[in-house]
C-alpha atoms as a PDB file:
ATOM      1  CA  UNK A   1     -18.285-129.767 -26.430  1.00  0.00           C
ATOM      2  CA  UNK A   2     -18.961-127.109 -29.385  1.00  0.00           C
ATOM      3  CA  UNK A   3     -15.190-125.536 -28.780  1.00  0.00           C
ATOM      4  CA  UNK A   4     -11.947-125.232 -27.161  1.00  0.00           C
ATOM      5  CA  UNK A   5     -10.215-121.652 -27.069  1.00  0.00           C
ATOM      6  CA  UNK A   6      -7.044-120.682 -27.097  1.00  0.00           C
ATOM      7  CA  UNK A   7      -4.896-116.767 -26.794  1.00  0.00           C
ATOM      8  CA  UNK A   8      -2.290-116.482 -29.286  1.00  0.00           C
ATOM      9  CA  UNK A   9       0.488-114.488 -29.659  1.00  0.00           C
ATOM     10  CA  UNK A  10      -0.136-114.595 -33.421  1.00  0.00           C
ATOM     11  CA  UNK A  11      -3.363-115.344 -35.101  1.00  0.00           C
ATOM     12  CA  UNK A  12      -1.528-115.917 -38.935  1.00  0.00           C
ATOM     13  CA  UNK A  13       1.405-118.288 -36.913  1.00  0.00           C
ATOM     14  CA  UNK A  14      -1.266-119.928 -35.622  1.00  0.00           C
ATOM     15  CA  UNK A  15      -3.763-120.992 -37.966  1.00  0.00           C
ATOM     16  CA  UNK A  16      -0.582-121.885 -40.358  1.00  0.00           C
ATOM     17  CA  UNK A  17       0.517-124.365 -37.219  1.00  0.00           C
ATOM     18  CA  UNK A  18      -2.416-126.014 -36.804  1.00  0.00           C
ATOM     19  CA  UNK A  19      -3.060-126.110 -41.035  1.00  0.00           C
ATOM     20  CA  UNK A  20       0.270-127.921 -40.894  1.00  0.00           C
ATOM     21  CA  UNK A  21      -1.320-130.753 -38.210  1.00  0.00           C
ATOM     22  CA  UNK A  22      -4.102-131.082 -40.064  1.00  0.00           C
ATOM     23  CA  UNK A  23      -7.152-128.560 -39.079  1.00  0.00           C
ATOM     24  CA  UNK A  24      -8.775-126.485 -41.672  1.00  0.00           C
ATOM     25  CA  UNK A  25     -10.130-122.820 -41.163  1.00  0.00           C
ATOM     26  CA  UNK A  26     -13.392-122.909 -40.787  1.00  0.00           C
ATOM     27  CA  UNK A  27     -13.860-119.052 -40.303  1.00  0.00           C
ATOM     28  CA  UNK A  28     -12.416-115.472 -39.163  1.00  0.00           C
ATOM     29  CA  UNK A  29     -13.410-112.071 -37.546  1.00  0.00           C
ATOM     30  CA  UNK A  30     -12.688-109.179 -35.347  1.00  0.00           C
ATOM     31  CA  UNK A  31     -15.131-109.134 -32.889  1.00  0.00           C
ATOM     32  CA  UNK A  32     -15.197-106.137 -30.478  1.00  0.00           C
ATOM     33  CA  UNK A  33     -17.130-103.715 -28.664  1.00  0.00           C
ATOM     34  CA  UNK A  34     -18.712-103.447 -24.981  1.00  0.00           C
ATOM     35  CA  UNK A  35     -21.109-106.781 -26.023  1.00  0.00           C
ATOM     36  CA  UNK A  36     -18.495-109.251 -26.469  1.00  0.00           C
ATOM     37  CA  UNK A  37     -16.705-107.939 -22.913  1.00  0.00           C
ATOM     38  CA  UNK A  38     -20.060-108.271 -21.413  1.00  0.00           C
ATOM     39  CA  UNK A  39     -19.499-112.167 -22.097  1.00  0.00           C
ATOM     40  CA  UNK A  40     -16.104-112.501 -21.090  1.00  0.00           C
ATOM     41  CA  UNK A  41     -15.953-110.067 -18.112  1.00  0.00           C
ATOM     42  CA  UNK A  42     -13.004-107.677 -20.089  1.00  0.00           C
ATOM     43  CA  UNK A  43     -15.267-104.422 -20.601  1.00  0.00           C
ATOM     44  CA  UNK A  44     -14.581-102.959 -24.312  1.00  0.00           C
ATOM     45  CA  UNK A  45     -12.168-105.398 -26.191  1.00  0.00           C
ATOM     46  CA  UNK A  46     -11.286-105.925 -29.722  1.00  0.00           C
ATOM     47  CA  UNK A  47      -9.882-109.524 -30.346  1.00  0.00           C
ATOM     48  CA  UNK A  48      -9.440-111.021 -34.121  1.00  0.00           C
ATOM     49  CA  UNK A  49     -10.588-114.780 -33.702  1.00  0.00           C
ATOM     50  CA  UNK A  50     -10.337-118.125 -35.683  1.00  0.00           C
ATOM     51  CA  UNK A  51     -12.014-121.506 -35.836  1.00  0.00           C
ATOM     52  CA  UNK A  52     -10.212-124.033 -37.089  1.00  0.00           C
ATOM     53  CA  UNK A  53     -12.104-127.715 -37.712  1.00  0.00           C
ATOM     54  CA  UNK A  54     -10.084-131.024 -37.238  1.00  0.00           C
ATOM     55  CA  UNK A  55     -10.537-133.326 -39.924  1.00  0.00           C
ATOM     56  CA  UNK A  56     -12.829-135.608 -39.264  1.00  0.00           C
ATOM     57  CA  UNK A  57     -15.497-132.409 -38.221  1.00  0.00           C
ATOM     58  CA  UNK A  58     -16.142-133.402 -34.729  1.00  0.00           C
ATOM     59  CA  UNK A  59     -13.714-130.981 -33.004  1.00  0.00           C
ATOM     60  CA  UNK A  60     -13.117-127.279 -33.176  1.00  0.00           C
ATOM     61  CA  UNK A  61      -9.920-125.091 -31.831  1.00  0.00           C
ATOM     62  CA  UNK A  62     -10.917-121.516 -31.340  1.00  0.00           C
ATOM     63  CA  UNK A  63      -8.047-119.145 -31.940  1.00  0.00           C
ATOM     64  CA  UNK A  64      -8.718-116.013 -30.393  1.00  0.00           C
ATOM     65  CA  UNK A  65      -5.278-112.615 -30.815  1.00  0.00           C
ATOM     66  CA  UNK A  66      -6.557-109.841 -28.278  1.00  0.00           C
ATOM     67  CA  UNK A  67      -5.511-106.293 -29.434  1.00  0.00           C
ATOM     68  CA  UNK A  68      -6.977-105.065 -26.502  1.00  0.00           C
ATOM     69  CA  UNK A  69      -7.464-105.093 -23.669  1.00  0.00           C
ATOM     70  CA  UNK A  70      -3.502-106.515 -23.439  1.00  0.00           C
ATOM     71  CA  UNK A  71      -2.567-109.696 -22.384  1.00  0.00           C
ATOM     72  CA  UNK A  72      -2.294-110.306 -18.295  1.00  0.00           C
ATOM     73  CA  UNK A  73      -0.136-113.038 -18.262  1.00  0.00           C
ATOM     74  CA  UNK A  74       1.656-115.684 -20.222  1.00  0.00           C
ATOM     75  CA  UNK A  75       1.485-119.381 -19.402  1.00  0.00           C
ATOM     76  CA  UNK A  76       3.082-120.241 -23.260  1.00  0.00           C
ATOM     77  CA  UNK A  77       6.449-121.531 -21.143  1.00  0.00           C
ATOM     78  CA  UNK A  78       4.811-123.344 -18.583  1.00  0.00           C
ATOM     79  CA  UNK A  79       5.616-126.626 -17.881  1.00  0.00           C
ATOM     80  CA  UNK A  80       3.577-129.574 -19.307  1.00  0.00           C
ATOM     81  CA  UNK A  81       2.822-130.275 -15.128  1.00  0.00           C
ATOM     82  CA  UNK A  82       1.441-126.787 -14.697  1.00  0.00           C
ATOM     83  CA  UNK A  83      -2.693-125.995 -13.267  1.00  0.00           C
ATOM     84  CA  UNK A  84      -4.978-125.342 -15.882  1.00  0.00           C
ATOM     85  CA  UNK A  85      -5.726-126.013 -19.282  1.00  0.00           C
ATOM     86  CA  UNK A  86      -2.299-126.503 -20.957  1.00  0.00           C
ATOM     87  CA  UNK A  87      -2.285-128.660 -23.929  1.00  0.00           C
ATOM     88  CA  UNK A  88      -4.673-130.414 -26.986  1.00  0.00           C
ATOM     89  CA  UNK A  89      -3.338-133.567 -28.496  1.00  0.00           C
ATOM     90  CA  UNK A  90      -4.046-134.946 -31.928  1.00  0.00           C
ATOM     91  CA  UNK A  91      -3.722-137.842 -33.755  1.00  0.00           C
ATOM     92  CA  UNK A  92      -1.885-137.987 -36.947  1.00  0.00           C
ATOM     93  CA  UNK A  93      -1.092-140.133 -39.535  1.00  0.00           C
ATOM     94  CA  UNK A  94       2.782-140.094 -39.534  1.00  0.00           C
ATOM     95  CA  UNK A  95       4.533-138.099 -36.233  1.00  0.00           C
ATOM     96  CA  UNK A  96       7.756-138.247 -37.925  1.00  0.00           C
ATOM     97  CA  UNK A  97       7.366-136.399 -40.833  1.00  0.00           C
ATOM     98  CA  UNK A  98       4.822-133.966 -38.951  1.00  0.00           C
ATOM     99  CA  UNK A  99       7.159-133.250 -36.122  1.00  0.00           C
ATOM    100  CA  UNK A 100       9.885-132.347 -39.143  1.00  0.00           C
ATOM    101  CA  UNK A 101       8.247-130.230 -41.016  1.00  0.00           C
ATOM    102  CA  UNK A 102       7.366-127.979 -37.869  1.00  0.00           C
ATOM    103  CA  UNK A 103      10.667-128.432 -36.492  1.00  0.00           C
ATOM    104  CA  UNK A 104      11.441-126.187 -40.003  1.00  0.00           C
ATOM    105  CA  UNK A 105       8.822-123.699 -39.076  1.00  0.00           C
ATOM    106  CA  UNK A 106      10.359-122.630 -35.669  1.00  0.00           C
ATOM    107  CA  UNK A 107       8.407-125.476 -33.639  1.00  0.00           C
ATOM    108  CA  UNK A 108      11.068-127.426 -30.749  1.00  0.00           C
ATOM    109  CA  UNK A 109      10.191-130.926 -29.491  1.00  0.00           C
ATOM    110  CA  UNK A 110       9.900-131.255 -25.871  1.00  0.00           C
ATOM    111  CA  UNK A 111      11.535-133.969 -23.983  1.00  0.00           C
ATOM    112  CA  UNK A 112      11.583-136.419 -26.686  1.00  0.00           C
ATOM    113  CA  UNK A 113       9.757-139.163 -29.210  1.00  0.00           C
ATOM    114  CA  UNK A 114       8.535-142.004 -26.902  1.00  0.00           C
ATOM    115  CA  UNK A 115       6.842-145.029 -27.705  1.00  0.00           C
ATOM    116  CA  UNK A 116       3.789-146.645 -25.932  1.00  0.00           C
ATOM    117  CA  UNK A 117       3.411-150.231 -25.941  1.00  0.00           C
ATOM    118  CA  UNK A 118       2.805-151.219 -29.392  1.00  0.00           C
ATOM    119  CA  UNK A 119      -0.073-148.607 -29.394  1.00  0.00           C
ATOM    120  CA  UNK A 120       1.428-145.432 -30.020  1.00  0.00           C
ATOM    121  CA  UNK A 121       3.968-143.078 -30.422  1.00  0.00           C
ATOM    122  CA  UNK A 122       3.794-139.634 -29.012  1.00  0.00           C
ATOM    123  CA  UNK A 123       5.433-136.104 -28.465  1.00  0.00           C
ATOM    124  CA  UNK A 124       4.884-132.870 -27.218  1.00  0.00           C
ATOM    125  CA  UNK A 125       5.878-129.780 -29.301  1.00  0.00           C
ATOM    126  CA  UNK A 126       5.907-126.250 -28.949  1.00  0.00           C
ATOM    127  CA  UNK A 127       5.593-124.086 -31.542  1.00  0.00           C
ATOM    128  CA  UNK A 128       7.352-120.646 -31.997  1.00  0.00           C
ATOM    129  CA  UNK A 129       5.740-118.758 -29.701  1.00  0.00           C
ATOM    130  CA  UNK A 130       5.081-121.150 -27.329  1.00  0.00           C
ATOM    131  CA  UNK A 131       1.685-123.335 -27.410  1.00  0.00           C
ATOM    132  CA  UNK A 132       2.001-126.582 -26.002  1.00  0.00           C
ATOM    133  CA  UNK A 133       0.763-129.467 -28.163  1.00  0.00           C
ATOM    134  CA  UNK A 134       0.653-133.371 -28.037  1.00  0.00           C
ATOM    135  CA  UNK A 135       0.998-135.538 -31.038  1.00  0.00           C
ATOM    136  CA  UNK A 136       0.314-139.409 -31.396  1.00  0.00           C
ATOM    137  CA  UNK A 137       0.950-141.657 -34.261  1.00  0.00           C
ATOM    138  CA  UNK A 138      -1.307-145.020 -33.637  1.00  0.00           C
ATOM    139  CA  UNK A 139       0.548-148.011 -34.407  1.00  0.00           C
ATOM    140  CA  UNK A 140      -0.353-151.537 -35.354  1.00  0.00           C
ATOM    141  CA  UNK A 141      -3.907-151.684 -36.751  1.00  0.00           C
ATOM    142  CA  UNK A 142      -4.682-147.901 -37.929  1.00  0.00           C
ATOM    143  CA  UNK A 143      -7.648-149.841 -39.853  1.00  0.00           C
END
């Protein structure tokens, strides 16, 4: 998998959010023009995109704002049950202090902190304008 891509609301809001999990930006442009609507079936669009790395390099989140055409619909309050791509998860080193210091930025915890086993501990959170993510905190031997 080279990618995963995801419509925000925000494109600033969201590379900040997933800065503050740990990805790092990678990149940024406005792309637009009847070429890049050829590839996504739109027509003439004009969308300012982002690709942010996880840490270890493996993994990258493309973060895509369209300014046009608009937006057709808005899944950002659907329910963690709902069709379709919905959620990413990452692993991080301590959920607690994570799950604070977006809880500061607007973010709001879903449901609540469980544990697993003695394997992990894990959330969902939503940050301010609504993208779903998962968390989980490994437990036991991180080694």
């Amino acid at each position: 998998m080279d990618n995963m891509g995801i419509v925000v609301e925000s494109l600033d809001d969201a590379i900040f959010f997933f800065t503050e999990i740990g990805l790092k930006l990678e990149g940024r442009a406005s792309i637009e023009g009847e070429w890049a609507g050829r590839v996504t079936g739109l027509g003439p669009q004009h969308v300012e995109v982002a690709m942010m790395v996880t840490p270890d390099g493996h993994s990258r989140l493309e973060l895509s704002q369209f300014l046009a055409p608009p937006i057709v619909s808005d899944h950002s309050r659907a329910p963690v049950n709902a069709l379709g791509y919905l959620r990413v998860m990452f692993t991080v080193e301590d959920i607690d202090e994570l799950v604070s210091r977006l809880l500061k930025h607007g973010a709001e915890l879903v449901g609540e902190m469980v544990q697993y086993q003695d394997s992990y501990r894990l959330c969902y959170i939503r940050e301010k304008h609504g993208l779903l993510i998962g968390l989980a905190e490994q437990l036991g031997n991180k080694g």
